[in-house]
Protein backbone atom coordinates (compact mmCIF):
# COMPACT_ATOMS: atom_id res chain seq x y z
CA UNK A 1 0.00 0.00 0.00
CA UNK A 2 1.38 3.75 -1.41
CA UNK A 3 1.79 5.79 1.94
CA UNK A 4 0.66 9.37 2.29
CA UNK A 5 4.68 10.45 2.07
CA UNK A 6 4.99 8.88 -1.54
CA UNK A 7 2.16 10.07 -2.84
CA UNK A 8 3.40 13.79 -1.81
CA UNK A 9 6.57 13.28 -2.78
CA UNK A 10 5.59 12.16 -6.69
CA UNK A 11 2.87 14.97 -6.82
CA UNK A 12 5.32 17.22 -5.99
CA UNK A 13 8.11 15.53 -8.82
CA UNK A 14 5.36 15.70 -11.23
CA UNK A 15 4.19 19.69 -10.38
CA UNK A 16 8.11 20.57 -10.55
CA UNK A 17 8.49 18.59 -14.43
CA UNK A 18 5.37 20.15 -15.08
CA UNK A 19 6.71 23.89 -14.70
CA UNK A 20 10.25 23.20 -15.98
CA UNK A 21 8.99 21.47 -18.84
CA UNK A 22 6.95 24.90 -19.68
CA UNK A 23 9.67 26.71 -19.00
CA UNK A 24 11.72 25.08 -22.02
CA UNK A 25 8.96 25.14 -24.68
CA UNK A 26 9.06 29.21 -23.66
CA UNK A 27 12.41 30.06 -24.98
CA UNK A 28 12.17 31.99 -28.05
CA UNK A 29 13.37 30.02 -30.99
CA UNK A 30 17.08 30.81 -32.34
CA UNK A 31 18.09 33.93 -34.08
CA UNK A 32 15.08 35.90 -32.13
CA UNK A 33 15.33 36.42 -28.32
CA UNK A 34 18.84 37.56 -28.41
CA UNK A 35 21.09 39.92 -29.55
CA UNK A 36 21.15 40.09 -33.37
CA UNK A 37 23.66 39.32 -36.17
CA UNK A 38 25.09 42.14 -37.85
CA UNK A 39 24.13 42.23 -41.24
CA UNK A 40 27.34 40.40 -44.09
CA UNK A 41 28.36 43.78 -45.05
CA UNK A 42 28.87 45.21 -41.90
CA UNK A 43 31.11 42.16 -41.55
CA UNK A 44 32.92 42.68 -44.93
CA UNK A 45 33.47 46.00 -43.78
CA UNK A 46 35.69 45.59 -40.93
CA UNK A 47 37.49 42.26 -42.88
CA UNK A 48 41.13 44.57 -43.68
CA UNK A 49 40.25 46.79 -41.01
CA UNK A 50 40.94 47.29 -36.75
CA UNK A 51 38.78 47.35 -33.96
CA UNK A 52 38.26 51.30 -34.10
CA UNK A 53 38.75 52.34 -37.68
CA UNK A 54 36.54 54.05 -39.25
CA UNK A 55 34.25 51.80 -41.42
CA UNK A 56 31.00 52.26 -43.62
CA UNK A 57 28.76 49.72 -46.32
CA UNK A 58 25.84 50.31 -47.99
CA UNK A 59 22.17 48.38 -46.83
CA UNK A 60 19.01 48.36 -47.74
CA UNK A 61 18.46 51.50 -45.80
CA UNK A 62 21.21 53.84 -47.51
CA UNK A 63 24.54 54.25 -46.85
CA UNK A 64 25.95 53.44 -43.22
CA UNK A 65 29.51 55.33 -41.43
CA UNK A 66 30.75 54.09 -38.19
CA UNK A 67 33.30 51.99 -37.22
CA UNK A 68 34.69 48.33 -36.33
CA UNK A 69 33.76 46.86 -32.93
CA UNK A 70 33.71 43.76 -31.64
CA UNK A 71 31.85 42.17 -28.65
CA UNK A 72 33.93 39.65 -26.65
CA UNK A 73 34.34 36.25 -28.93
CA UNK A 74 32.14 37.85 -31.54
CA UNK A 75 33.29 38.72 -35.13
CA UNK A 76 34.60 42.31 -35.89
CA UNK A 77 31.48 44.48 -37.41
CA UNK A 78 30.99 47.97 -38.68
CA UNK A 79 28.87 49.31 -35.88
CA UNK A 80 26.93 52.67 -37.31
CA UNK A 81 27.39 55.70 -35.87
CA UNK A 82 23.90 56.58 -35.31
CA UNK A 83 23.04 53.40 -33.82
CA UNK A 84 20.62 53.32 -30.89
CA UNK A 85 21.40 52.37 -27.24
CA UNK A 86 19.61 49.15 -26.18
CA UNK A 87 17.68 51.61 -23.52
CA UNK A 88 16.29 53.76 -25.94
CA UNK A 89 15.34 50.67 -28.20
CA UNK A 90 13.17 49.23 -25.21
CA UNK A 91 11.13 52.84 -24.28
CA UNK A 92 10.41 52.56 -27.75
CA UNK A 93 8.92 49.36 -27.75
């Protein structure tokens, strides 16, 4: 005969795989809850170039000035100028 004890104990195991198991299938799908890729010319930009040269490309928008950055372990990328902060980005949104 199942005790009172056991059938806490797997309630509570099933409750807990219940929530993690919603947890996973909440994560946004690759490429769209992070931070974003630059775009290939911003890359080809800063290929001959040094983090902090001045850099520009041409997109879809017009043509873009700034200059090479790179985040830690991240490729080197023609960051524009003009670019918004991530602060201003999310008051926006």
């Amino acid at each position: 005969m199942i005790n009172v004890r056991q059938i806490l104990a797997r309630s509570s195991l099933m409750a807990a795989l219940a929530c993690f198991s919603g947890l996973l299938l909440a994560q946004a799908p690759e490429g769209q809850g992070g931070p974003r890729k630059p775009p290939q010319e911003a890359l080809d930009a800063c290929k001959s170039l040094s983090a902090g040269q001045e850099c520009g490309f041409t997109s879809p928008q017009g043509s873009v000035k700034g200059s090479c950055w790179a985040p830690e372990d991240k490729p080197l990328a023609c960051k524009p100028k003009d670019e918004p902060s991530r602060g201003s980005q999310a008051k926006n949104q």
